[in-house]
PDB file of N, CA and C in Angstrom:
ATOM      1  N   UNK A   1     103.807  74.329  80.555  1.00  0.00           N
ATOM      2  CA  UNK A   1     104.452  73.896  81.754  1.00  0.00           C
ATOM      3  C   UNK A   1     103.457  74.020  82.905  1.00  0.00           C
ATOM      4  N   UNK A   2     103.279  73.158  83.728  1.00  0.00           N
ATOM      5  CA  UNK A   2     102.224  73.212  85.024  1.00  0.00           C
ATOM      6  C   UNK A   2     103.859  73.797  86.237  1.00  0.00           C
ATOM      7  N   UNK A   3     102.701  74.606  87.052  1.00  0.00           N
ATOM      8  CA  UNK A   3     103.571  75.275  88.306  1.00  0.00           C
ATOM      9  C   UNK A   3     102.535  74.931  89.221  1.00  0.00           C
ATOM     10  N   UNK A   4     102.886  74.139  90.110  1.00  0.00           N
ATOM     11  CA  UNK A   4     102.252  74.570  91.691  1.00  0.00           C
ATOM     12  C   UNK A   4     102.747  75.564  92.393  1.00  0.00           C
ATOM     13  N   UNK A   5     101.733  76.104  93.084  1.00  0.00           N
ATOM     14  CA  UNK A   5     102.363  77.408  93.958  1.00  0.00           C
ATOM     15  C   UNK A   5     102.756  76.358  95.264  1.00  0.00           C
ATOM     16  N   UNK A   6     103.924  77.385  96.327  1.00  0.00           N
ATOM     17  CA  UNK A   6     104.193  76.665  96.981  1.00  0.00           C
ATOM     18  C   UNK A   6     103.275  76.339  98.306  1.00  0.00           C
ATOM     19  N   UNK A   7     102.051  77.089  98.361  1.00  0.00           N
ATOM     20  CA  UNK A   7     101.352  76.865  99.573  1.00  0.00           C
ATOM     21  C   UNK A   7      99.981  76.165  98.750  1.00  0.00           C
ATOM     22  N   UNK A   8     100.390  75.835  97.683  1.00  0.00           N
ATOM     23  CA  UNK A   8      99.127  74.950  96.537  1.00  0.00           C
ATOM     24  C   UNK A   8      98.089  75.137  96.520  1.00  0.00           C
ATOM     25  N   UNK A   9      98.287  76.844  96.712  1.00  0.00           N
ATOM     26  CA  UNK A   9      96.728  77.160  96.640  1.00  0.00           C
ATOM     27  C   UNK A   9      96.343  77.377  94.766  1.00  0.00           C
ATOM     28  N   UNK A  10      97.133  77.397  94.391  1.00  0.00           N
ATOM     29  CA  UNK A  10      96.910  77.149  92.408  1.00  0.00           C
ATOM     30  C   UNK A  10      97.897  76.345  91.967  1.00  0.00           C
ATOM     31  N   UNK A  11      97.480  75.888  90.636  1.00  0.00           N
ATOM     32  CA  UNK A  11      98.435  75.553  89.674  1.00  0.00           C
ATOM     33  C   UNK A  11      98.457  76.409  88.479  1.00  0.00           C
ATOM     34  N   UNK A  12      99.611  77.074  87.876  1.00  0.00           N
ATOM     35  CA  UNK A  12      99.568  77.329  86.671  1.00  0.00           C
ATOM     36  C   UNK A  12      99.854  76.402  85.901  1.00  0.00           C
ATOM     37  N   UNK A  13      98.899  76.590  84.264  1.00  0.00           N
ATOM     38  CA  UNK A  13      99.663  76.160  82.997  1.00  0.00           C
ATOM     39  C   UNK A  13      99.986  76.910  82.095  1.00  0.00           C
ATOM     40  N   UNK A  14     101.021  77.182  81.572  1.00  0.00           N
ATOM     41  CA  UNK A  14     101.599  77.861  81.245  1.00  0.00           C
ATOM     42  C   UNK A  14     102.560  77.572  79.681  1.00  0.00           C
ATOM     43  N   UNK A  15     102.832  78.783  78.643  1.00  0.00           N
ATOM     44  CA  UNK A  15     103.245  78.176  77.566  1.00  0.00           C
ATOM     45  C   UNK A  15     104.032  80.048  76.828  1.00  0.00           C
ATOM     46  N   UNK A  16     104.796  79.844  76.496  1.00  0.00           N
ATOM     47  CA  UNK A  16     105.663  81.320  76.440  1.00  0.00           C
ATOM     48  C   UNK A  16     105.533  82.155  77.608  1.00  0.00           C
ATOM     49  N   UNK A  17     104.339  82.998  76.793  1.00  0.00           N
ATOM     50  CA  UNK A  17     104.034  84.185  78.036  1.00  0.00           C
ATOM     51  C   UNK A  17     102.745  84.280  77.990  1.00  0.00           C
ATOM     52  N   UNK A  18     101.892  83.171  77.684  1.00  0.00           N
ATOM     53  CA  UNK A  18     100.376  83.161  78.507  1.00  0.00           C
ATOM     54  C   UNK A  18     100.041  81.583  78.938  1.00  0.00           C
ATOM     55  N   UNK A  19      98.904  81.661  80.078  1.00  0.00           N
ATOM     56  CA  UNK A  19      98.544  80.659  80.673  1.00  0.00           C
ATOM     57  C   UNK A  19      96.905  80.511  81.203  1.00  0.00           C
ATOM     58  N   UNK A  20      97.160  79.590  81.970  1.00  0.00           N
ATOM     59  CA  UNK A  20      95.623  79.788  82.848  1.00  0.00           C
ATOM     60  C   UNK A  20      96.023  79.401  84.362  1.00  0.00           C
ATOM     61  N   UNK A  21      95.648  80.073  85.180  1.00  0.00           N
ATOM     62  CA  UNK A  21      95.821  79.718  86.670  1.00  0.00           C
ATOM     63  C   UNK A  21      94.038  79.915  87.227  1.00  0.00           C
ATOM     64  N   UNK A  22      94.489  78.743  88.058  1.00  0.00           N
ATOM     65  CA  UNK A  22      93.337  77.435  88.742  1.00  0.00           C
ATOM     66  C   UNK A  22      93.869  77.236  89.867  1.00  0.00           C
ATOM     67  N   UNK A  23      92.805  77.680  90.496  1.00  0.00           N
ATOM     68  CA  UNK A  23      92.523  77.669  91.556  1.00  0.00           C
ATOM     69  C   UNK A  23      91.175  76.661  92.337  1.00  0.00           C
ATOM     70  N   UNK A  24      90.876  76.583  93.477  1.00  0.00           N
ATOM     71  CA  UNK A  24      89.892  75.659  93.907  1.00  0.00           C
ATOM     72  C   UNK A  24      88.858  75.856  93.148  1.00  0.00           C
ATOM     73  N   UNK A  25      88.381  76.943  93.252  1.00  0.00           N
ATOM     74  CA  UNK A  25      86.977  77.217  92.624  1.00  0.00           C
ATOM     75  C   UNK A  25      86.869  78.080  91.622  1.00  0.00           C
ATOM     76  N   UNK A  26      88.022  78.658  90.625  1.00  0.00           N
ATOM     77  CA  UNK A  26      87.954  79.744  89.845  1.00  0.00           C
ATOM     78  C   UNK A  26      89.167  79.481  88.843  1.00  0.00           C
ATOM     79  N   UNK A  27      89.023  79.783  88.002  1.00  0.00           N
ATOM     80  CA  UNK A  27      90.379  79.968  86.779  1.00  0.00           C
ATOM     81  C   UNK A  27      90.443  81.576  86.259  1.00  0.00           C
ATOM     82  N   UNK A  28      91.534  82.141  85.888  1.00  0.00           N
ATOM     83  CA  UNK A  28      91.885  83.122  85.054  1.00  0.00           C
ATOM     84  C   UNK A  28      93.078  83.057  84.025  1.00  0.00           C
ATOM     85  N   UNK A  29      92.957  83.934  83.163  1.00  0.00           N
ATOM     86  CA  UNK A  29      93.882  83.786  82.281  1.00  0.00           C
ATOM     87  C   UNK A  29      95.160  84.557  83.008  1.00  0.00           C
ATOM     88  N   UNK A  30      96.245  84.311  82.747  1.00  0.00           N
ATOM     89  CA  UNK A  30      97.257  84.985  83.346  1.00  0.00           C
ATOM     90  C   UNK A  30      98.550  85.479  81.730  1.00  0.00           C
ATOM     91  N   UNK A  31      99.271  86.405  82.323  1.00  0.00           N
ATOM     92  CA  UNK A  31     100.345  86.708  81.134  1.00  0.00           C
ATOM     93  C   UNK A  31     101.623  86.690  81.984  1.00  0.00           C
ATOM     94  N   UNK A  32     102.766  86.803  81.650  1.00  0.00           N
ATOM     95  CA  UNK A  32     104.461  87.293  81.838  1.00  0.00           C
ATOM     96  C   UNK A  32     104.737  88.373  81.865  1.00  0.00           C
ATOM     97  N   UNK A  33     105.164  89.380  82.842  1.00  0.00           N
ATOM     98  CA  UNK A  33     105.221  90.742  82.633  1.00  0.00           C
ATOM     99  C   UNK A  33     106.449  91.144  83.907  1.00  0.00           C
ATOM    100  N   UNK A  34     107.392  91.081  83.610  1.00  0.00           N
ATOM    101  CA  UNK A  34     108.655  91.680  84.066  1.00  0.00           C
ATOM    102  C   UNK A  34     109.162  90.368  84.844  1.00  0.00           C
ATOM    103  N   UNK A  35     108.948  89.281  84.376  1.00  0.00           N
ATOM    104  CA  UNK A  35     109.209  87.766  85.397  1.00  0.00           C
ATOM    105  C   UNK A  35     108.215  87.669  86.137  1.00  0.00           C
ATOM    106  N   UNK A  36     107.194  87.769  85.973  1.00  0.00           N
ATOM    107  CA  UNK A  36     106.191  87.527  87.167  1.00  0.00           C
ATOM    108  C   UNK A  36     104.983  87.150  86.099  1.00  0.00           C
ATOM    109  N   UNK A  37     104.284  86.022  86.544  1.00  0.00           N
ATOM    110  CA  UNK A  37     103.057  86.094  86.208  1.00  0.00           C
ATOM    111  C   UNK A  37     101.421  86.536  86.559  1.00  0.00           C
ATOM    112  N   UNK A  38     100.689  87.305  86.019  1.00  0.00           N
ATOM    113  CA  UNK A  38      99.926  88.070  86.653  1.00  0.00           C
ATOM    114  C   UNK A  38      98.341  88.097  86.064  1.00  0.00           C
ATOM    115  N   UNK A  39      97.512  87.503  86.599  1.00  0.00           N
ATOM    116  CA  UNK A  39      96.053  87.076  86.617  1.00  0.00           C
ATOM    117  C   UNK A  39      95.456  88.514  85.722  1.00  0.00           C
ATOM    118  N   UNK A  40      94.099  88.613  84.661  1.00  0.00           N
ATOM    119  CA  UNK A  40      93.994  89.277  83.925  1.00  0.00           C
ATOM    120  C   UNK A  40      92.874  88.929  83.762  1.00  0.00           C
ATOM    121  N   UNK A  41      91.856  89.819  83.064  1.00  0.00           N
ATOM    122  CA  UNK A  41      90.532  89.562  83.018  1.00  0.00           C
ATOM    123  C   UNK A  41      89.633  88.915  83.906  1.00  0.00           C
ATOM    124  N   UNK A  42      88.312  88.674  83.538  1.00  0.00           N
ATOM    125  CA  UNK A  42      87.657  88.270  84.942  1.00  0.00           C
ATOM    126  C   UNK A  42      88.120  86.588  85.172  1.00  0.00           C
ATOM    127  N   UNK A  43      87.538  86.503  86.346  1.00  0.00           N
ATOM    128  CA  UNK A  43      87.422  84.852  86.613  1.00  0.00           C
ATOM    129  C   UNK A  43      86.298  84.267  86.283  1.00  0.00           C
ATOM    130  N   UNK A  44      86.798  82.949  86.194  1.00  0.00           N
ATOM    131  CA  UNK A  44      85.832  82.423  85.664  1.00  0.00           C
ATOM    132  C   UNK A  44      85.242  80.982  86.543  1.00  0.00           C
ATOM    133  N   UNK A  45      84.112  80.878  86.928  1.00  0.00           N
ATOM    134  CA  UNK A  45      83.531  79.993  87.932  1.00  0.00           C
ATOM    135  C   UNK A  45      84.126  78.392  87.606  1.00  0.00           C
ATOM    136  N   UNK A  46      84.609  77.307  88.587  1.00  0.00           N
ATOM    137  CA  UNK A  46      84.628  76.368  88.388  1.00  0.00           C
ATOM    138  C   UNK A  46      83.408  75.230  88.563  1.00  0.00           C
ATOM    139  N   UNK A  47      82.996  74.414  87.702  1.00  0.00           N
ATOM    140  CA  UNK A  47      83.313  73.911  86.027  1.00  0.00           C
ATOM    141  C   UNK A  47      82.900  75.032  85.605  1.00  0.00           C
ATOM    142  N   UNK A  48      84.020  75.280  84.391  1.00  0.00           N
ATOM    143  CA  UNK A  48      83.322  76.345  83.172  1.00  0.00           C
ATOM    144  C   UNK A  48      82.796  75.105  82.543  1.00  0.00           C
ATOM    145  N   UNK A  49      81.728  76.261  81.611  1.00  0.00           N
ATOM    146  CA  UNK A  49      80.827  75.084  80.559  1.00  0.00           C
ATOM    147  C   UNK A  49      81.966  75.287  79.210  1.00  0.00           C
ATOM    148  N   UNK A  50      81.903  73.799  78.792  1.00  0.00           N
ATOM    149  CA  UNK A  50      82.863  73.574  77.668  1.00  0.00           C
ATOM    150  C   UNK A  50      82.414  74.676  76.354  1.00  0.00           C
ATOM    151  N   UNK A  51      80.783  75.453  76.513  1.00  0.00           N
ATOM    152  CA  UNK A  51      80.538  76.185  75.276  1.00  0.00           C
ATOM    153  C   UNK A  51      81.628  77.408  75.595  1.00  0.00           C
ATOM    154  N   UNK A  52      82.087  78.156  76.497  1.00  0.00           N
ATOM    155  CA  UNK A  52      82.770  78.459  77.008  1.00  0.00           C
ATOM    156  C   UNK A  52      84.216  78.864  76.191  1.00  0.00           C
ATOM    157  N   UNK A  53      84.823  77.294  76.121  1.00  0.00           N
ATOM    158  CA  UNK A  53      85.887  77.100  75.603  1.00  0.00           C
ATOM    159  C   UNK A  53      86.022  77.345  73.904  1.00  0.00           C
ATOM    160  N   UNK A  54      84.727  77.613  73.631  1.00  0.00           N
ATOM    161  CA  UNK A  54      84.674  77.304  71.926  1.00  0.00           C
ATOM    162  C   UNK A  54      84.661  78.614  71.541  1.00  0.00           C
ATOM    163  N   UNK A  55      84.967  78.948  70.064  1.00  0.00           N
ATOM    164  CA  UNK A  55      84.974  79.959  69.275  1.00  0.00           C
ATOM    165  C   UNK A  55      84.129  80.331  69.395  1.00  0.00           C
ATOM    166  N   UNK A  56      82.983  81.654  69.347  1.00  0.00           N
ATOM    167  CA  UNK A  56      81.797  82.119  69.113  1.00  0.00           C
ATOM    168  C   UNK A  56      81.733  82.914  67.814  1.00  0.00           C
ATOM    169  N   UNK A  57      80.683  83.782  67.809  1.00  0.00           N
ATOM    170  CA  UNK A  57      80.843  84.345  66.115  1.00  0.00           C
ATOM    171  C   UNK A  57      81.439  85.821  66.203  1.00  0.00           C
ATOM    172  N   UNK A  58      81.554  86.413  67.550  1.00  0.00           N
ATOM    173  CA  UNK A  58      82.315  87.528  68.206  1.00  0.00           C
ATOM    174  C   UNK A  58      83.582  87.424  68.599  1.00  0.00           C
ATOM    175  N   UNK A  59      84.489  85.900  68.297  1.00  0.00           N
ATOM    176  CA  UNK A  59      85.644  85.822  68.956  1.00  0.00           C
ATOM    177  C   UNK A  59      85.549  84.816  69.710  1.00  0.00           C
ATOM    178  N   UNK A  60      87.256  84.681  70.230  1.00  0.00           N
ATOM    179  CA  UNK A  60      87.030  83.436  71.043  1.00  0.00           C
ATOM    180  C   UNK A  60      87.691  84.467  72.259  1.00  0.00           C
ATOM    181  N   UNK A  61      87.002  83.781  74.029  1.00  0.00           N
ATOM    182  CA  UNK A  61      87.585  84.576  75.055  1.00  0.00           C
ATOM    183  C   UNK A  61      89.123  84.067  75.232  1.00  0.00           C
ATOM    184  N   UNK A  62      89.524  85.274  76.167  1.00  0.00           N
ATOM    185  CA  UNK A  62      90.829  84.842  76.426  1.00  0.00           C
ATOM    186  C   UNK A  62      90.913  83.296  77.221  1.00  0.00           C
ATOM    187  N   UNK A  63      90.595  83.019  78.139  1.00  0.00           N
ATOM    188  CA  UNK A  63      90.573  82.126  78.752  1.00  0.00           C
ATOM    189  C   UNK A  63      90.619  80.940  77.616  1.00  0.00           C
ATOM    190  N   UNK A  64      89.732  80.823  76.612  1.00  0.00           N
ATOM    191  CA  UNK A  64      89.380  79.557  75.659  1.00  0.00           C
ATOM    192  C   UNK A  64      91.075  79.663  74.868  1.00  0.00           C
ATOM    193  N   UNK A  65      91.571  81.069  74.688  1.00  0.00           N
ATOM    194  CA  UNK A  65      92.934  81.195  73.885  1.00  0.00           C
ATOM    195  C   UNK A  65      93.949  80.459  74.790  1.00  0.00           C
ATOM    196  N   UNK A  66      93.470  80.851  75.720  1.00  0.00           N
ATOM    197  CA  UNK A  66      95.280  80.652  76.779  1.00  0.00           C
ATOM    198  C   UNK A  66      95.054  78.928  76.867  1.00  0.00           C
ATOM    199  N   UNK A  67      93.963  78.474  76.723  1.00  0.00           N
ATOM    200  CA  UNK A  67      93.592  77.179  77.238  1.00  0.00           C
ATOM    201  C   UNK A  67      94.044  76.189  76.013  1.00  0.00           C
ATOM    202  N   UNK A  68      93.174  76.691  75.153  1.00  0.00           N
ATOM    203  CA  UNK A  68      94.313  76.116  73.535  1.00  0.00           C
ATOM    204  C   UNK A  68      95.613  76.682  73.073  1.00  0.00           C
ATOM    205  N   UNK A  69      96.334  77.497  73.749  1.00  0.00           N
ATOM    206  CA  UNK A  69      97.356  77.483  73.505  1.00  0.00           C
ATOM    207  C   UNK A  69      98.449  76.609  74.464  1.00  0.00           C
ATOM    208  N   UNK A  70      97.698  76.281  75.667  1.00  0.00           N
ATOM    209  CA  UNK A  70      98.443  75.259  76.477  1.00  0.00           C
ATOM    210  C   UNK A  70      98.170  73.877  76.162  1.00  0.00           C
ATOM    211  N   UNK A  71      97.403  73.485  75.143  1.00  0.00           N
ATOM    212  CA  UNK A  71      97.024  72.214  75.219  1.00  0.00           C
ATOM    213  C   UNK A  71      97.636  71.663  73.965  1.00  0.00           C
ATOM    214  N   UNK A  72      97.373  72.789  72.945  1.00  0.00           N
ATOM    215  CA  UNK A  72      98.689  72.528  71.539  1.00  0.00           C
ATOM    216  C   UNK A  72      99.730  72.336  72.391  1.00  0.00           C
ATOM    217  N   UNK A  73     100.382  72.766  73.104  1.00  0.00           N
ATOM    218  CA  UNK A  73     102.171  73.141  73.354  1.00  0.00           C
ATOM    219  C   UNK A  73     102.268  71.636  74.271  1.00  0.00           C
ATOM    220  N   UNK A  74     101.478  70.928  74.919  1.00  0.00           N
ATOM    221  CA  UNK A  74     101.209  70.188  75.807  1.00  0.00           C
ATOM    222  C   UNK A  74     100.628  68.781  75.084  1.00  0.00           C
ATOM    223  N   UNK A  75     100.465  68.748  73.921  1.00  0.00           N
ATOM    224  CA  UNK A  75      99.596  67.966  73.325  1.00  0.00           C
ATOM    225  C   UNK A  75     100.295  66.324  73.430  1.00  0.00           C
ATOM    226  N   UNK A  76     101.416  66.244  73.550  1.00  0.00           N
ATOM    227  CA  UNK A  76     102.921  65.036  74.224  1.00  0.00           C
ATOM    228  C   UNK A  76     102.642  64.698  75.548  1.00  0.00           C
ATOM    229  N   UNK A  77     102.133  65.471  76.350  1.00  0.00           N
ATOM    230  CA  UNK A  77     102.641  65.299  77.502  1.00  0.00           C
ATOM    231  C   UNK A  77     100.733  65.086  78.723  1.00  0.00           C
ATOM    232  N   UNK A  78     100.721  64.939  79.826  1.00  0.00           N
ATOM    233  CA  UNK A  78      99.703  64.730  80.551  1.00  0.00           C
ATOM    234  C   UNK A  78      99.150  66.119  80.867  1.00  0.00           C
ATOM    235  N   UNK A  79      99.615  66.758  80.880  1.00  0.00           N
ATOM    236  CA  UNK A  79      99.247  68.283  80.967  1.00  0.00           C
ATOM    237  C   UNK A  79      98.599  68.941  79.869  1.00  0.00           C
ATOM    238  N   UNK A  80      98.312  68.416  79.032  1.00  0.00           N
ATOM    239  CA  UNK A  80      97.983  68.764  77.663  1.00  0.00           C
ATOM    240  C   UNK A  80      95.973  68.818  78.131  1.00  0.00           C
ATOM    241  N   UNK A  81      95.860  67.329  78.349  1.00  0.00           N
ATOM    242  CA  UNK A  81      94.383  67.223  78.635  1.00  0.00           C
ATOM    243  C   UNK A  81      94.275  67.820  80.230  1.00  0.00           C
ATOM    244  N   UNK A  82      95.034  67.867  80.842  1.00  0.00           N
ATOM    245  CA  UNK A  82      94.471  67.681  82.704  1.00  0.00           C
ATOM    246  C   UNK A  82      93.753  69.357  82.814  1.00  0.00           C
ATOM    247  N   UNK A  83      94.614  70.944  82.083  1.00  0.00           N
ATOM    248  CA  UNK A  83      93.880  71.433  82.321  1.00  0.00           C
ATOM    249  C   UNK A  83      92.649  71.819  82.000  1.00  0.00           C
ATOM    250  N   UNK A  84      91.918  71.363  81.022  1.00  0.00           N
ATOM    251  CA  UNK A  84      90.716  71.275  80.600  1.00  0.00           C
ATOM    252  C   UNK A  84      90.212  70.347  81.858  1.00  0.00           C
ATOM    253  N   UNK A  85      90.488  69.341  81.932  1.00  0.00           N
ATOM    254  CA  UNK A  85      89.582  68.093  82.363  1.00  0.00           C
ATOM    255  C   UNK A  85      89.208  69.183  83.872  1.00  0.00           C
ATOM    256  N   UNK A  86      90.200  69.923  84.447  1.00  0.00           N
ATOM    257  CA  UNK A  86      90.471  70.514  85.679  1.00  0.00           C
ATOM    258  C   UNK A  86      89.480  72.247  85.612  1.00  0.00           C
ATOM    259  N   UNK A  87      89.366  72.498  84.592  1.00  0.00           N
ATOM    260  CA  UNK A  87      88.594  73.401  84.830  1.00  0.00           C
ATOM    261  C   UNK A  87      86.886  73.196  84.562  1.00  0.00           C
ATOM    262  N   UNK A  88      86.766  71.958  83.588  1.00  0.00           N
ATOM    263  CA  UNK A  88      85.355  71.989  83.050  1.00  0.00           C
ATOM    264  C   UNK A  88      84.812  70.970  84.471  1.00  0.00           C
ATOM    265  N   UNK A  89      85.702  70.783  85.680  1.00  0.00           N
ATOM    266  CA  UNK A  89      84.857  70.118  86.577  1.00  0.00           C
ATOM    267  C   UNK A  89      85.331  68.244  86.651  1.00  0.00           C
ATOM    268  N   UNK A  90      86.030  67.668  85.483  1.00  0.00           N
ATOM    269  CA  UNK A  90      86.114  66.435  85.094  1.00  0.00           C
ATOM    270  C   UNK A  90      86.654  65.974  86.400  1.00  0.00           C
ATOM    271  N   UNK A  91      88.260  67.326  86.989  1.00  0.00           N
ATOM    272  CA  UNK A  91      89.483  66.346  87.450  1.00  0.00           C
ATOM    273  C   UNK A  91      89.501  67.506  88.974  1.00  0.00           C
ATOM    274  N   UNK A  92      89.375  67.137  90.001  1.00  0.00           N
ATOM    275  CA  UNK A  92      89.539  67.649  91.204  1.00  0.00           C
ATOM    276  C   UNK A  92      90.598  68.364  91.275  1.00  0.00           C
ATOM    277  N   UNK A  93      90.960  69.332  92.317  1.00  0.00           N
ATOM    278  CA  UNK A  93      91.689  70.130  92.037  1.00  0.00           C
ATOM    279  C   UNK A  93      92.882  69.840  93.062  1.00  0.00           C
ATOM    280  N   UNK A  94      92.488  68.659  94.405  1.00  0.00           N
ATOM    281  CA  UNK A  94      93.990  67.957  94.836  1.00  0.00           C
ATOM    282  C   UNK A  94      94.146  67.001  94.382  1.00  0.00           C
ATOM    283  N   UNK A  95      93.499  66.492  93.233  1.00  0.00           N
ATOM    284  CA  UNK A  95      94.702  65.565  92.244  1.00  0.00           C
ATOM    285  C   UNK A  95      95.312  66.352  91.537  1.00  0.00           C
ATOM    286  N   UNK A  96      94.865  67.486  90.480  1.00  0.00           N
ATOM    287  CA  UNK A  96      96.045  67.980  90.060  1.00  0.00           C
ATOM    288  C   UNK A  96      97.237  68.844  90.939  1.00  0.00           C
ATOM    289  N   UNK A  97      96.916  68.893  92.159  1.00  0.00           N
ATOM    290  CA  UNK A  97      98.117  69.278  93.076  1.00  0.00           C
ATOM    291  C   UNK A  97      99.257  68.433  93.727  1.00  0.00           C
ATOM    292  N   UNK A  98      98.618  67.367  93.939  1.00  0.00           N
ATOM    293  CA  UNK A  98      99.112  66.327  94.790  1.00  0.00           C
ATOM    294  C   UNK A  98     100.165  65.286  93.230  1.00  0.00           C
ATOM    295  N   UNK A  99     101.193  65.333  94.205  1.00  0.00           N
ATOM    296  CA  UNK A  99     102.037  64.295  93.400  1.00  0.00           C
ATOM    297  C   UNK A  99     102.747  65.163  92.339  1.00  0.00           C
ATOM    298  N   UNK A 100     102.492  66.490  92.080  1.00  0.00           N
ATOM    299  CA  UNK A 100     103.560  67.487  91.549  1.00  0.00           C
ATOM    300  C   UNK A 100     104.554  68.269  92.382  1.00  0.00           C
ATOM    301  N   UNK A 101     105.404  68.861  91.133  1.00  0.00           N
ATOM    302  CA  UNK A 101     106.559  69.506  91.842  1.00  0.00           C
ATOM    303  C   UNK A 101     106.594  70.994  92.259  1.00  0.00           C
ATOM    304  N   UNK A 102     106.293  70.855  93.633  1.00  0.00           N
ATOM    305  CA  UNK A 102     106.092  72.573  93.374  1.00  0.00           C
ATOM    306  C   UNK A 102     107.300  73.348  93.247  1.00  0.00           C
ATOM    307  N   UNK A 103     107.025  74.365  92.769  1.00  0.00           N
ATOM    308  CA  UNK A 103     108.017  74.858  91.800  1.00  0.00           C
ATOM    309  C   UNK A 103     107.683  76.423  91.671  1.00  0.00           C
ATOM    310  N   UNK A 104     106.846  77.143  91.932  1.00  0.00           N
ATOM    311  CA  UNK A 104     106.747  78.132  92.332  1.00  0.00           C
ATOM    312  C   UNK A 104     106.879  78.629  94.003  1.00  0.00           C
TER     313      UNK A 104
END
């Protein structure tokens, strides 16, 4: 699910109880924790590099998890590709604000 905040300074995407929230210049992984969602581990610079997003031989980071787990759950819908395209640099960050519902 994508959330704009209401002063659009982020969008979350979001899928059970993990996500990624994006911001102008930064993304983090975020979780669900008593109804609230709440930013976790470091940030990460906008464009991340797509090696980034990939498995390594130590694991894959959270960020690359929360990111494929929103894009499986999303894979129907326009939100599936936008937050990738939106963090690796592809898709500006007031198009993905502009013309949604804010909702946070």
């Amino acid at each position: 699910m994508k959330t704009v905040s209401r002063d659009r300074t982020y969008v979350d995407y979001t899928i059970d109880q993990v996500g990624v929230r994006v911001r102008r210049s930064i993304c983090r992984p975020i979780s669900l924790h008593r109804g609230r969602w709440i930013e976790y581990g470091v940030p990460y610079s906008i464009p991340v590099d797509e090696g980034q997003l990939l498995s390594t031989k130590t694991g894959i980071s959270t960020l690359a998890s929360n990111v494929r787990r929103v894009e499986e759950s999303a894979a129907d819908s326009v939100e599936g590709g936008e937050l990738r395209r939106l963090i690796v640099g592809e898709m500006e960050f007031d198009d993905a604000v502009s013309g949604s519902l804010v909702c946070a």
